[in-house]
PDB file of N, CA and C in Angstrom:
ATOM      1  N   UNK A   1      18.305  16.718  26.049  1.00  0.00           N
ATOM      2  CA  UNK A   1      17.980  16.619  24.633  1.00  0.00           C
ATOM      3  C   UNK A   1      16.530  16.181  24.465  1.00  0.00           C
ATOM      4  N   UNK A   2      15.862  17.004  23.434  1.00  0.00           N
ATOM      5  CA  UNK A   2      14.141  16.401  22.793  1.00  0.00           C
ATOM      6  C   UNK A   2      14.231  15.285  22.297  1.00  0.00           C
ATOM      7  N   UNK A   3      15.411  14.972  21.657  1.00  0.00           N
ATOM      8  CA  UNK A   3      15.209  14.207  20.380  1.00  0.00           C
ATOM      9  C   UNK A   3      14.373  12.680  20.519  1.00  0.00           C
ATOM     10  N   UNK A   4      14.272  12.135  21.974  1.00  0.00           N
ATOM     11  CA  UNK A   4      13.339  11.693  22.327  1.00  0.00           C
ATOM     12  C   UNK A   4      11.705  11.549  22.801  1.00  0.00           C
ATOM     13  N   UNK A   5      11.910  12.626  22.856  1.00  0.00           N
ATOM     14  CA  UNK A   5      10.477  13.183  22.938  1.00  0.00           C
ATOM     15  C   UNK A   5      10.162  13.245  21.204  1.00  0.00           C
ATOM     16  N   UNK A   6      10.931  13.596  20.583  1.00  0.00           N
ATOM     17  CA  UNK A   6      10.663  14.313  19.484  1.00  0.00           C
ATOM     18  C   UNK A   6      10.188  12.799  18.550  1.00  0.00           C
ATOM     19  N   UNK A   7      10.873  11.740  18.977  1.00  0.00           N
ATOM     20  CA  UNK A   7      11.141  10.554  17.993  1.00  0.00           C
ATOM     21  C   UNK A   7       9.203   9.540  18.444  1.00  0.00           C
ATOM     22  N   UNK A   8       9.187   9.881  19.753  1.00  0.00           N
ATOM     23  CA  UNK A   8       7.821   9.180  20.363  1.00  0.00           C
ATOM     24  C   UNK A   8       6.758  10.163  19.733  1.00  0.00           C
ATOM     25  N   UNK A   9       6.709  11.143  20.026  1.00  0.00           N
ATOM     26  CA  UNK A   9       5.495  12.008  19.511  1.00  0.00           C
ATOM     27  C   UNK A   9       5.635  12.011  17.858  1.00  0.00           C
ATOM     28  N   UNK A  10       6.775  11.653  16.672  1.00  0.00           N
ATOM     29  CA  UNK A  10       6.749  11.130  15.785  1.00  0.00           C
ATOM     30  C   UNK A  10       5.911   9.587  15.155  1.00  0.00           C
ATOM     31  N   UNK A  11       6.503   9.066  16.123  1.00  0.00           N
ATOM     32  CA  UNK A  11       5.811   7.486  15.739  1.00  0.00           C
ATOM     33  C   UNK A  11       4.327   7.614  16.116  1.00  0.00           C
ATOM     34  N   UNK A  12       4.273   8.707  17.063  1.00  0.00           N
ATOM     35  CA  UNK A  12       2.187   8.658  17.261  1.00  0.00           C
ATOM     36  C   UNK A  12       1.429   9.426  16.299  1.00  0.00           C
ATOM     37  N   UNK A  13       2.404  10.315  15.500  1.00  0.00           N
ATOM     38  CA  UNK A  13       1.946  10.621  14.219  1.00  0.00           C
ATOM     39  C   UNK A  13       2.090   9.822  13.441  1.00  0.00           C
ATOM     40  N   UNK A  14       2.828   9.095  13.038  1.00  0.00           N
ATOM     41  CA  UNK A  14       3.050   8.137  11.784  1.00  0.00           C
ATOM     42  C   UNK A  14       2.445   6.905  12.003  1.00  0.00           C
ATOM     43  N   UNK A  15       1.859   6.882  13.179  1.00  0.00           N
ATOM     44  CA  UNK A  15       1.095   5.173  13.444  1.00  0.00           C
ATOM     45  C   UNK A  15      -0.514   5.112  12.705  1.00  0.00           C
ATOM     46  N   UNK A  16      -0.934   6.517  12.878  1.00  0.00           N
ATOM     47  CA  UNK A  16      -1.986   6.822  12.078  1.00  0.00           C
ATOM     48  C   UNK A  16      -2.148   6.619  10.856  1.00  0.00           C
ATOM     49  N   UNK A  17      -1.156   6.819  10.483  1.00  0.00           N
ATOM     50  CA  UNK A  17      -0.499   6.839   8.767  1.00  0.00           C
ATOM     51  C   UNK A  17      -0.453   5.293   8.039  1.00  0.00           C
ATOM     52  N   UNK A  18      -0.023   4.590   8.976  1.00  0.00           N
ATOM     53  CA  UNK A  18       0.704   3.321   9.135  1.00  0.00           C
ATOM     54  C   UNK A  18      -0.543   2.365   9.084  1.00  0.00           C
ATOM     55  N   UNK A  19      -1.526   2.611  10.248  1.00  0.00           N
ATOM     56  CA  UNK A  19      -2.672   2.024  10.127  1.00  0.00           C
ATOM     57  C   UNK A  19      -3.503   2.101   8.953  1.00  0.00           C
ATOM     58  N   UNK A  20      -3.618   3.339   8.412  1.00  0.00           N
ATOM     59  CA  UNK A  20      -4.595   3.656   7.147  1.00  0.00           C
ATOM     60  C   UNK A  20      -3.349   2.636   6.137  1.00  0.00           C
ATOM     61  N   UNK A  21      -2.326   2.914   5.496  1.00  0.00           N
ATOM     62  CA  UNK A  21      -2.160   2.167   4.621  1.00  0.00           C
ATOM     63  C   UNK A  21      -1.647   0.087   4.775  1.00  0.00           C
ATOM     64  N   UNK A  22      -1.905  -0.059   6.163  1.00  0.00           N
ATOM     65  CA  UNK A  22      -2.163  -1.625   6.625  1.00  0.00           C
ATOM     66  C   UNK A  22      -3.250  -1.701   5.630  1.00  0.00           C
ATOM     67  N   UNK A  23      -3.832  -1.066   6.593  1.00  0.00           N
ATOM     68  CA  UNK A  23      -5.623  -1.444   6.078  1.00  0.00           C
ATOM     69  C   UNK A  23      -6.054  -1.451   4.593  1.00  0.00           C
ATOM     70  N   UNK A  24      -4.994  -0.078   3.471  1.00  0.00           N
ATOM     71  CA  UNK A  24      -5.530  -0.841   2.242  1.00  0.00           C
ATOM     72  C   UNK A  24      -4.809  -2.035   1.454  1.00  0.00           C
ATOM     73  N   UNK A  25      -3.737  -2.308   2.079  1.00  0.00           N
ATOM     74  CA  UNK A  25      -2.902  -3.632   1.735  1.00  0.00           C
ATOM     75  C   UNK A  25      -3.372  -5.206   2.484  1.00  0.00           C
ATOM     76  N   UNK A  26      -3.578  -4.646   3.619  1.00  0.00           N
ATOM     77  CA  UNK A  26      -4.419  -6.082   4.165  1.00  0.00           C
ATOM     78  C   UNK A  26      -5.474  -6.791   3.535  1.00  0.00           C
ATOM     79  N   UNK A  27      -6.188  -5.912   2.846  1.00  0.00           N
ATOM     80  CA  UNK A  27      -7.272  -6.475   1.807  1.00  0.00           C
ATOM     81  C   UNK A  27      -6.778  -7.366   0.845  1.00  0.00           C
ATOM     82  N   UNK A  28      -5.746  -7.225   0.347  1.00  0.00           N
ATOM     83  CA  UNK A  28      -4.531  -7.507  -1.014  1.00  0.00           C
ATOM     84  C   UNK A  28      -3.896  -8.869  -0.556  1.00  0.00           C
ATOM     85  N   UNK A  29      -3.576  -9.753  -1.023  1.00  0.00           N
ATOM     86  CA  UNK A  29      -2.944 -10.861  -0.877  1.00  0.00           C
ATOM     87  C   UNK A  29      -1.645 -10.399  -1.907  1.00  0.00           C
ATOM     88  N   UNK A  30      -0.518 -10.921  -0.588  1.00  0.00           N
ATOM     89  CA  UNK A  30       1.013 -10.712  -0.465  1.00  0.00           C
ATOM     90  C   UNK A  30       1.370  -9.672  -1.079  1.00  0.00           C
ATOM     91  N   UNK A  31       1.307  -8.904   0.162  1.00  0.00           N
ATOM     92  CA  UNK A  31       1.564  -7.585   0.175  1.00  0.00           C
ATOM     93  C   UNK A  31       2.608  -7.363   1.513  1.00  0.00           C
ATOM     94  N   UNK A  32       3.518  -6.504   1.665  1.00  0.00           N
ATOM     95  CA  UNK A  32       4.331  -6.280   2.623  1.00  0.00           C
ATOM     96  C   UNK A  32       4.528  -4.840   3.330  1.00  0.00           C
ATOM     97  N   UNK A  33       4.468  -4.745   4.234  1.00  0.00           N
ATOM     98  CA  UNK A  33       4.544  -3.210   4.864  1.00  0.00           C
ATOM     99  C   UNK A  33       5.091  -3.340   5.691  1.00  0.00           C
ATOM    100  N   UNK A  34       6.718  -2.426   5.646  1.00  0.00           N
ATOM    101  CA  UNK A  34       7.000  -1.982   7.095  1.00  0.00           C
ATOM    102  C   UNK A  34       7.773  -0.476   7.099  1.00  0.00           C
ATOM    103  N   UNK A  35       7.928  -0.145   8.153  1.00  0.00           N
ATOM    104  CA  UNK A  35       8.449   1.436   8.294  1.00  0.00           C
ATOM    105  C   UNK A  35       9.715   1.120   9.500  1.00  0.00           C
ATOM    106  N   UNK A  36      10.693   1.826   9.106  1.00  0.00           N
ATOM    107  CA  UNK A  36      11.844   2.420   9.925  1.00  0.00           C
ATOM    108  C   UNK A  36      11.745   4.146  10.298  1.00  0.00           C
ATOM    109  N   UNK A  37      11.590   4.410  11.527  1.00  0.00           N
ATOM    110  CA  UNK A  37      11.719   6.212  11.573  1.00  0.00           C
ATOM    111  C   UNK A  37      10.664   6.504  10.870  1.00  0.00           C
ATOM    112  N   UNK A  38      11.588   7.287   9.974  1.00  0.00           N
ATOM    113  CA  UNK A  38      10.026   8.315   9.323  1.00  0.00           C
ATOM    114  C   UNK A  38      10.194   7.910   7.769  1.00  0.00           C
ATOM    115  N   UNK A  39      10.712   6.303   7.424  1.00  0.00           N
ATOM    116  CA  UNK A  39      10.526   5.799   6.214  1.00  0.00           C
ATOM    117  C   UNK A  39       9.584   4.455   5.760  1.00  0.00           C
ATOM    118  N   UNK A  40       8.672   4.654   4.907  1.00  0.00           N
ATOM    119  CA  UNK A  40       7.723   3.558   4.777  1.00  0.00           C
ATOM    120  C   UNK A  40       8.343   3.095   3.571  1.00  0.00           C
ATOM    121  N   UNK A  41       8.182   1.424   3.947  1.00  0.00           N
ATOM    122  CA  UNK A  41       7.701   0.920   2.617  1.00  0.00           C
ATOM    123  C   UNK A  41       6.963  -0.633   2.596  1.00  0.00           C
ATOM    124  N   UNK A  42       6.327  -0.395   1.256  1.00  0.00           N
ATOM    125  CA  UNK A  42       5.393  -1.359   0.931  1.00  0.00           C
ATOM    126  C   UNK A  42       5.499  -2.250  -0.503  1.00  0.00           C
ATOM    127  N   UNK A  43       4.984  -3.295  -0.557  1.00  0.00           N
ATOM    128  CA  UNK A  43       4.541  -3.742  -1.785  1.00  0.00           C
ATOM    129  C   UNK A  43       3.570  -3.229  -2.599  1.00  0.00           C
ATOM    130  N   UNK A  44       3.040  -3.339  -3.662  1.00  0.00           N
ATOM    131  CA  UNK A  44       2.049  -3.508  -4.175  1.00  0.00           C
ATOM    132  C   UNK A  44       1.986  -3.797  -5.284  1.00  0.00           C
ATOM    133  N   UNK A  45       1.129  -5.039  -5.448  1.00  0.00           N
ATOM    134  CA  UNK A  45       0.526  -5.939  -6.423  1.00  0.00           C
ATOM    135  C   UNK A  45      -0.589  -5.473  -7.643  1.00  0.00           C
ATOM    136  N   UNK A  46      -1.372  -3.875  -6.780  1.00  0.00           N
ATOM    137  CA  UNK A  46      -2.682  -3.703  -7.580  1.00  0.00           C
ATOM    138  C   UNK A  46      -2.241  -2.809  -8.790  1.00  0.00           C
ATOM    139  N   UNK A  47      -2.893  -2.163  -8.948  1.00  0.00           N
ATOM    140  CA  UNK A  47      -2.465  -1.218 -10.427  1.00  0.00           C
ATOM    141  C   UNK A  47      -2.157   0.167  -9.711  1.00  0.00           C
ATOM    142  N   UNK A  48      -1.174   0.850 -10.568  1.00  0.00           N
ATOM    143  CA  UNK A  48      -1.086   2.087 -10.260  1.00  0.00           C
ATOM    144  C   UNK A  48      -2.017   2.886 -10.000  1.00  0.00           C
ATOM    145  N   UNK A  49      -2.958   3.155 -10.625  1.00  0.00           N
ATOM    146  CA  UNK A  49      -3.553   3.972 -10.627  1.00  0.00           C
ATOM    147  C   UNK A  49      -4.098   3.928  -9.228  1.00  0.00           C
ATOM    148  N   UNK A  50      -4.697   2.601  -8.569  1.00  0.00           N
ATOM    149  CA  UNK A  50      -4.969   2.548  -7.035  1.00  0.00           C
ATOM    150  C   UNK A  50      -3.979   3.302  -5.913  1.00  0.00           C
ATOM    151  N   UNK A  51      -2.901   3.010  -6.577  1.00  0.00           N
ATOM    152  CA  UNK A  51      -1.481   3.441  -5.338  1.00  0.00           C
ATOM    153  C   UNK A  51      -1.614   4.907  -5.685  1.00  0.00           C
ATOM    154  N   UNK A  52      -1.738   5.591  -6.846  1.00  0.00           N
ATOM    155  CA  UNK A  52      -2.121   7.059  -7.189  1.00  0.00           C
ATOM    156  C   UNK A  52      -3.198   6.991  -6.149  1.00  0.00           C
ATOM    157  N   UNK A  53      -4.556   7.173  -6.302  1.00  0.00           N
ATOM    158  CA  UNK A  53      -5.287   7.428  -5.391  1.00  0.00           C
ATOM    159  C   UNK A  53      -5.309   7.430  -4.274  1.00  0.00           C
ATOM    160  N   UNK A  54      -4.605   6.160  -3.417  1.00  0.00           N
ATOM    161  CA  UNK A  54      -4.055   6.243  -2.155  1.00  0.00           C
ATOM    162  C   UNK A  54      -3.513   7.286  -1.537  1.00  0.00           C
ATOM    163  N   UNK A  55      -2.275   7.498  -2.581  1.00  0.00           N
ATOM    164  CA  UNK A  55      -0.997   8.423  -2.094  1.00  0.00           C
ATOM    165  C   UNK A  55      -1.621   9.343  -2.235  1.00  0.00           C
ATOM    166  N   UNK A  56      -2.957   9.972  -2.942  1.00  0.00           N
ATOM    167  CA  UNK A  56      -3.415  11.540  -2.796  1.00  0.00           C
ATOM    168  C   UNK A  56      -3.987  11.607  -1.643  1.00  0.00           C
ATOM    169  N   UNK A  57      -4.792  10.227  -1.567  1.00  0.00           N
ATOM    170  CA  UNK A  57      -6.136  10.697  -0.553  1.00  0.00           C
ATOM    171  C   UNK A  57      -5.151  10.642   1.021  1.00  0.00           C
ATOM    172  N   UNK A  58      -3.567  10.407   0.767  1.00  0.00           N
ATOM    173  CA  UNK A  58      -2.716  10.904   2.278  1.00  0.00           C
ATOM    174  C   UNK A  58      -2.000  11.704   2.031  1.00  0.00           C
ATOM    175  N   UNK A  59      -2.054  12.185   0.606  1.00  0.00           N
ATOM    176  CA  UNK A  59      -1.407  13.580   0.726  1.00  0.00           C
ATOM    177  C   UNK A  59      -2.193  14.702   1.079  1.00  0.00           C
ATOM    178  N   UNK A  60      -3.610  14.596   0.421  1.00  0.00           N
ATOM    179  CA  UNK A  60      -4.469  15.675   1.498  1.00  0.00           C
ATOM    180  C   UNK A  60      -4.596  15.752   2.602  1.00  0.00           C
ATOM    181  N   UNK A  61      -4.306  14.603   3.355  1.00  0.00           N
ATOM    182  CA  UNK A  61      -4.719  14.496   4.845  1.00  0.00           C
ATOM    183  C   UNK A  61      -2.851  15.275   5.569  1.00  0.00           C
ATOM    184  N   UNK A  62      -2.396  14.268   5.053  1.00  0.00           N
ATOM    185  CA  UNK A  62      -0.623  14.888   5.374  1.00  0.00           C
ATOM    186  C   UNK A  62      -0.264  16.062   4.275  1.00  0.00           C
ATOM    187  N   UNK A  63      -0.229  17.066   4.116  1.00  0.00           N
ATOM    188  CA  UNK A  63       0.244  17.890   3.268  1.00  0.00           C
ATOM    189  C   UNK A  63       1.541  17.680   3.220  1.00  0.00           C
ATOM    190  N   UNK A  64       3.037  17.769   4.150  1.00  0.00           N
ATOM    191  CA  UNK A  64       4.308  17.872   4.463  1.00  0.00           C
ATOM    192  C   UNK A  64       4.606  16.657   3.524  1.00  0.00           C
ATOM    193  N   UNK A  65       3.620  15.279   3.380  1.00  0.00           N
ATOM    194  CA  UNK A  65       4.510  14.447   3.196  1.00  0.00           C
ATOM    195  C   UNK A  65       4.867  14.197   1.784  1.00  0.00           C
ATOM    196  N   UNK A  66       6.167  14.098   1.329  1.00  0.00           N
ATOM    197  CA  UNK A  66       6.974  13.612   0.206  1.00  0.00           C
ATOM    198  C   UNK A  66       6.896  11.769  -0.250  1.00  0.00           C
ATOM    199  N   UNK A  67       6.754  11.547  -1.554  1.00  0.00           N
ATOM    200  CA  UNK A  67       6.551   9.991  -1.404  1.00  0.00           C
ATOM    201  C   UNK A  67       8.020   9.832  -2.734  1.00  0.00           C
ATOM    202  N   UNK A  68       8.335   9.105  -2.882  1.00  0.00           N
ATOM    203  CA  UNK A  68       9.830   8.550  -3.810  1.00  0.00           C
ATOM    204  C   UNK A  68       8.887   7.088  -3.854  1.00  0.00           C
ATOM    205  N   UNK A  69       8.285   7.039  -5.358  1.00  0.00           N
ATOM    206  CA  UNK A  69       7.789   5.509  -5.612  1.00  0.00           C
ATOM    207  C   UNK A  69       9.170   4.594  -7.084  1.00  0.00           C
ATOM    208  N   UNK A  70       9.246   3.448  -6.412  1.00  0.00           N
ATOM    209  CA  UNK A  70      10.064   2.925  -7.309  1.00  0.00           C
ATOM    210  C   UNK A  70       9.230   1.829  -7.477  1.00  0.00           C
ATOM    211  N   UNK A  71       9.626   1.627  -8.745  1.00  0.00           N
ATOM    212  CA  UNK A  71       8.598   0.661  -9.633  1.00  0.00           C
ATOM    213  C   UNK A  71       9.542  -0.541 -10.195  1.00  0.00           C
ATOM    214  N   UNK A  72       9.501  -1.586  -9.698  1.00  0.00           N
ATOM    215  CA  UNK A  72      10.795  -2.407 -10.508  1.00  0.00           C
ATOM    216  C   UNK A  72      10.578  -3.849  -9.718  1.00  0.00           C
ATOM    217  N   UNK A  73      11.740  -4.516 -10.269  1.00  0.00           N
ATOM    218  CA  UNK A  73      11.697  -5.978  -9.680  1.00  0.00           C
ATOM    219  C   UNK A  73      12.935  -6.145  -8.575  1.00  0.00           C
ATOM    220  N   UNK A  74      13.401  -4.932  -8.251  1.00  0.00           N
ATOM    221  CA  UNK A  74      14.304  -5.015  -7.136  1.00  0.00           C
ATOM    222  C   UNK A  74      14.359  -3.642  -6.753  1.00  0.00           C
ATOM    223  N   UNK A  75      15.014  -3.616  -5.390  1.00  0.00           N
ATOM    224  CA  UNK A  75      15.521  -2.198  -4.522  1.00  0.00           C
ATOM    225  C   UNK A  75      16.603  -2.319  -3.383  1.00  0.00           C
ATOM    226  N   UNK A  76      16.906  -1.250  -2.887  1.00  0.00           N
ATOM    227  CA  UNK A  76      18.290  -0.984  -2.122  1.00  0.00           C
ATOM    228  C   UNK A  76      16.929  -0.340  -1.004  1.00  0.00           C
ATOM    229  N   UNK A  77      16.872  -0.164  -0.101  1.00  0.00           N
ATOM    230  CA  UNK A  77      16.120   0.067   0.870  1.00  0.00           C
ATOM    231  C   UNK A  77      17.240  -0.247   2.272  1.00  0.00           C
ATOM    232  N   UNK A  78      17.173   1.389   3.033  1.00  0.00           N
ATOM    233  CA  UNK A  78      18.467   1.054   3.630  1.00  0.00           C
ATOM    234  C   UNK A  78      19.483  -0.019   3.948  1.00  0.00           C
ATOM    235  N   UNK A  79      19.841  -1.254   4.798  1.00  0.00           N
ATOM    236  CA  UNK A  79      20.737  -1.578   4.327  1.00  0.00           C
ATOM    237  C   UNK A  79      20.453  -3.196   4.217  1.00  0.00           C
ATOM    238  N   UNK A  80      19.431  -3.256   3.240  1.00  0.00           N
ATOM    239  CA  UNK A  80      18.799  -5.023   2.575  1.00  0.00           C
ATOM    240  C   UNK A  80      18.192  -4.232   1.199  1.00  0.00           C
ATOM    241  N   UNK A  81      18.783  -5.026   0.447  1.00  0.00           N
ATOM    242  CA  UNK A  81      18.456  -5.576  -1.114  1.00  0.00           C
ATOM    243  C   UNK A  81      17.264  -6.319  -1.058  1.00  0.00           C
ATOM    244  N   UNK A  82      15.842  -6.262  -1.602  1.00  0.00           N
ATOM    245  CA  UNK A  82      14.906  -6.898  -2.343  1.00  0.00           C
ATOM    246  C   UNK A  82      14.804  -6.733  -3.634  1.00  0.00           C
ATOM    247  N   UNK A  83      14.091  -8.038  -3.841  1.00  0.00           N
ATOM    248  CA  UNK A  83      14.059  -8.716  -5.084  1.00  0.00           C
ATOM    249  C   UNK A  83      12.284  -9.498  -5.100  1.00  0.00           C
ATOM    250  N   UNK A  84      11.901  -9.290  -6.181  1.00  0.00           N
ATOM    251  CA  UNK A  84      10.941 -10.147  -6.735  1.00  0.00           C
ATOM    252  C   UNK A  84      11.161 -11.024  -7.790  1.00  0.00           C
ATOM    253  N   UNK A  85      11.354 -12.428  -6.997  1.00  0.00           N
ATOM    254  CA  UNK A  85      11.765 -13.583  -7.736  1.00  0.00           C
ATOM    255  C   UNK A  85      10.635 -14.507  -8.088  1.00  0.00           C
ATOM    256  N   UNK A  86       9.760 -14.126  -9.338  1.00  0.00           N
ATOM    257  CA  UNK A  86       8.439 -14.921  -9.927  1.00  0.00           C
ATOM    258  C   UNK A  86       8.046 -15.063  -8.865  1.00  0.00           C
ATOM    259  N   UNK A  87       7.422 -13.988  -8.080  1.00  0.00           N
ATOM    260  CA  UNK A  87       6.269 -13.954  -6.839  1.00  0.00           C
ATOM    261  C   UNK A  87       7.038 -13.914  -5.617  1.00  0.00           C
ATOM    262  N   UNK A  88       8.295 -14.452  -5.436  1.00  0.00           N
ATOM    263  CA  UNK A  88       8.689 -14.548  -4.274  1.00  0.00           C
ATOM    264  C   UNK A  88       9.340 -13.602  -3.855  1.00  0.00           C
ATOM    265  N   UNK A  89       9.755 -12.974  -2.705  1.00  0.00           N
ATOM    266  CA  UNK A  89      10.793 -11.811  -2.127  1.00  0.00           C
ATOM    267  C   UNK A  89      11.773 -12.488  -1.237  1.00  0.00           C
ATOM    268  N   UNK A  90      13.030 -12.131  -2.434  1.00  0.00           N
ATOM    269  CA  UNK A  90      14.597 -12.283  -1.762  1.00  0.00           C
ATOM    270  C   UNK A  90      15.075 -11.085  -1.265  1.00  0.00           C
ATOM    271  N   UNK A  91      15.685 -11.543  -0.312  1.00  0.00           N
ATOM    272  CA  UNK A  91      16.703 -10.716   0.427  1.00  0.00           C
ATOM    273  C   UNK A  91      17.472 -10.669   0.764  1.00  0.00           C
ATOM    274  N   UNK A  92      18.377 -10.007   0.962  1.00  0.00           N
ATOM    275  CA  UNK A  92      19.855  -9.941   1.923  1.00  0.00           C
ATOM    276  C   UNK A  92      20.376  -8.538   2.240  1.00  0.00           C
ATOM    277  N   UNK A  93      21.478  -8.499   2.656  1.00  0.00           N
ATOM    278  CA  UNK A  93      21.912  -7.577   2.890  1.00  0.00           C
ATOM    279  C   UNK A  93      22.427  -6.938   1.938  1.00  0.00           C
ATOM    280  N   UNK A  94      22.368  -5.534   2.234  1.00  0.00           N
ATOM    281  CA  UNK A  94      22.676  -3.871   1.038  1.00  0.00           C
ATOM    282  C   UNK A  94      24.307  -3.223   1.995  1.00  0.00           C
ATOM    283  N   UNK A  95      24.864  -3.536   1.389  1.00  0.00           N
ATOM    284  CA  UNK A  95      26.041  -2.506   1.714  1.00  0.00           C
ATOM    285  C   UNK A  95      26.359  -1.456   0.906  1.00  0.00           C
ATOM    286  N   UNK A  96      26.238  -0.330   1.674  1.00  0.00           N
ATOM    287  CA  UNK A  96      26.815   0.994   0.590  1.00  0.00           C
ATOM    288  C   UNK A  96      28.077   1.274   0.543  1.00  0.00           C
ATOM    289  N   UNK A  97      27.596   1.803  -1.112  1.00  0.00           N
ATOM    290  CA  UNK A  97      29.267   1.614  -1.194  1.00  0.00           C
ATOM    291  C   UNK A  97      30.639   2.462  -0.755  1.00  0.00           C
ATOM    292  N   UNK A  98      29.516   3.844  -0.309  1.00  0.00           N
ATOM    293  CA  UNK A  98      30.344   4.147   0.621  1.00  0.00           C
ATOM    294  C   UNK A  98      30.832   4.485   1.633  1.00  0.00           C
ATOM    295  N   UNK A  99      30.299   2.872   2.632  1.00  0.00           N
ATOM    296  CA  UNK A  99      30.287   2.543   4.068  1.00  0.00           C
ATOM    297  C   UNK A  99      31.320   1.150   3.982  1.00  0.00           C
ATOM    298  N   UNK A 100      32.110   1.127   4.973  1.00  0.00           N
ATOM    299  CA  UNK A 100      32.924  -0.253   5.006  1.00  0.00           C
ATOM    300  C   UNK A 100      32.252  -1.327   5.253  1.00  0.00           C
ATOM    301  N   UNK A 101      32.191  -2.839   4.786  1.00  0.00           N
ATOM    302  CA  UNK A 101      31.668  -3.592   4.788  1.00  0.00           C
ATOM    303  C   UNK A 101      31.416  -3.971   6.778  1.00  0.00           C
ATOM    304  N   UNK A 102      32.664  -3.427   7.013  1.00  0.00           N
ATOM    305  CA  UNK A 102      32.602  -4.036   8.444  1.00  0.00           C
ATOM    306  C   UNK A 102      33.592  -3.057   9.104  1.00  0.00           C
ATOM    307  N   UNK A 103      33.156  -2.961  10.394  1.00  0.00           N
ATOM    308  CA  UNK A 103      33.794  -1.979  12.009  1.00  0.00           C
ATOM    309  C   UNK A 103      35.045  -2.862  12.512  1.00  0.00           C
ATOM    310  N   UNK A 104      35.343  -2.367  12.757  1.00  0.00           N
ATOM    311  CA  UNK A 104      36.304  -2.622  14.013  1.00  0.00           C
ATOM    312  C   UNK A 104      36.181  -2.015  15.389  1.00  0.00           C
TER     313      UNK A 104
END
């Protein structure tokens, strides 16, 4: 099977990706970035219109890539719940609802 090959030569594409948008959040005080696979996500504190510009100036560079922006004071992000609690970020765990809470 590739699918290992396929998953490493993925992450050396997406580390590129990963680095450019560190770098415009690192500037930013409390800001958060992390990625699972081939899903990012981030905070951001600045104004839209910045995160617009961002997301173009890597959509020209990445054409393929698709972005889903949610704008709010909470999210479901695979399987942990965040929250922005007056500056702070809560968390816990996200169970879907239609996955059993627990295996056997």
């Amino acid at each position: 099977s590739n699918s290992g090959l396929i998953e490493t030569l993925s992450n050396i594409y997406l580390n590129r990706m990963d680095n450019f948008l560190i770098d415009q959040s690192s500037t930013k005080q409390n800001e958060f970035y992390g990625r699972y696979q081939n899903q990012i996500f981030f905070t951001w504190n600045q104004s839209l219109n910045e995160l617009e510009q961002i997301l173009k100036s890597m959509k020209s560079e990445y054409h393929h890539l698709s972005f889903d922006i949610h704008i709010g004071k909470n999210l479901n992000y695979l399987d942990l719940y965040l929250e922005n609690r007056h500056g702070l970020l809560y968390s816990r765990v996200h169970h879907q609802p239609n996955q059993q809470p627990y295996t056997l």
